[in-house]
Protein backbone atom coordinates (compact mmCIF):
# COMPACT_ATOMS: atom_id res chain seq x y z
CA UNK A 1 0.00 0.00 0.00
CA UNK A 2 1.59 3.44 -0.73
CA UNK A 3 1.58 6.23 1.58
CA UNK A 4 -0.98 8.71 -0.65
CA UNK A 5 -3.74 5.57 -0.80
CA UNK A 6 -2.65 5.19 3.33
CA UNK A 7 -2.68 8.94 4.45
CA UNK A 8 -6.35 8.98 2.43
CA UNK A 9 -7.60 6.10 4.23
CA UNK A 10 -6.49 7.79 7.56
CA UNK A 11 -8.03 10.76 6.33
CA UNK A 12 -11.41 9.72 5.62
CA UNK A 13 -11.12 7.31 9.22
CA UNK A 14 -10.75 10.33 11.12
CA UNK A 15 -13.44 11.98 9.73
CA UNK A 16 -15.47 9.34 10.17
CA UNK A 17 -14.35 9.42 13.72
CA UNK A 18 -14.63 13.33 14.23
CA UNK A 19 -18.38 12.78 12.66
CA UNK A 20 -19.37 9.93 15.46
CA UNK A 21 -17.48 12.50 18.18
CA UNK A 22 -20.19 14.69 17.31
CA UNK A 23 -23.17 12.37 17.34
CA UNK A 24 -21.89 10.78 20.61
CA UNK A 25 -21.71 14.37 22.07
CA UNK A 26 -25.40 15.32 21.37
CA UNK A 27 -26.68 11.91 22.37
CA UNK A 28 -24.72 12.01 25.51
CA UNK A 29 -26.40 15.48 26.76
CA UNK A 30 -29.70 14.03 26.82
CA UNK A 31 -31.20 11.82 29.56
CA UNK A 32 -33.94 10.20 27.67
CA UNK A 33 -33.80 8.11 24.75
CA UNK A 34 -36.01 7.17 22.17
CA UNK A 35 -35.10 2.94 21.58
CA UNK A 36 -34.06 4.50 17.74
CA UNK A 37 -31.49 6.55 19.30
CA UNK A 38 -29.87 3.95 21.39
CA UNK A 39 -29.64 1.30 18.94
CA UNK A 40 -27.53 4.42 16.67
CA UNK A 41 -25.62 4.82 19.56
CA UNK A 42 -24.31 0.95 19.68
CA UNK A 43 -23.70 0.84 16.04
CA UNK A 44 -21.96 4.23 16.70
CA UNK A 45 -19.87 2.28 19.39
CA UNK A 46 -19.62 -1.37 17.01
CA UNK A 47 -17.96 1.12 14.07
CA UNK A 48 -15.54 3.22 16.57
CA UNK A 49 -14.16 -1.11 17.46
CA UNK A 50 -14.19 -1.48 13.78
CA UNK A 51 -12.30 1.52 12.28
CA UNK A 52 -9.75 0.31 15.43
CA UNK A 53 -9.43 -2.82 13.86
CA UNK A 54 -8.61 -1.23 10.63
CA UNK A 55 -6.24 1.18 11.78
CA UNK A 56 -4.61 -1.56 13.21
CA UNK A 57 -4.45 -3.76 10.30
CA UNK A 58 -2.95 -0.39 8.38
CA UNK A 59 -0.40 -0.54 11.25
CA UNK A 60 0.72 -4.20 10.77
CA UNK A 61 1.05 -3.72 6.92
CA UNK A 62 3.23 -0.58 6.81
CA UNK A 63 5.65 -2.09 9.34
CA UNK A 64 5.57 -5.62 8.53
């Protein structure tokens, strides 16, 4: 993998990341939740363990 396609993937992962930041921070100031809203929060949570897993994977193939 070369570093542009790498450093675009990081990119768009840490957008992705700054994006569910935000959605986590307006979910997290309320008390109540609709059931909607905290099923989008766990999927929120299942794809923050997911792009971990992929940055991690990037990780391994750059150094190994």
């Amino acid at each position: 993998m070369d570093y542009e396609s790498l450093s675009a993937k990081v990119i768009r992962l840490r957008a992705e990341l700054e994006q569910i930041g935000a959605e986590n921070r307006k979910y997290l100031e309320r008390k109540n939740h609709r059931e909607y809203e905290i099923m989008q929060h766990r999927h929120r949570e299942d794809r923050i363990l997911e792009i971990k897993a992929e940055l991690e994977a990037l990780l391994k193939r750059k150094t190994g």
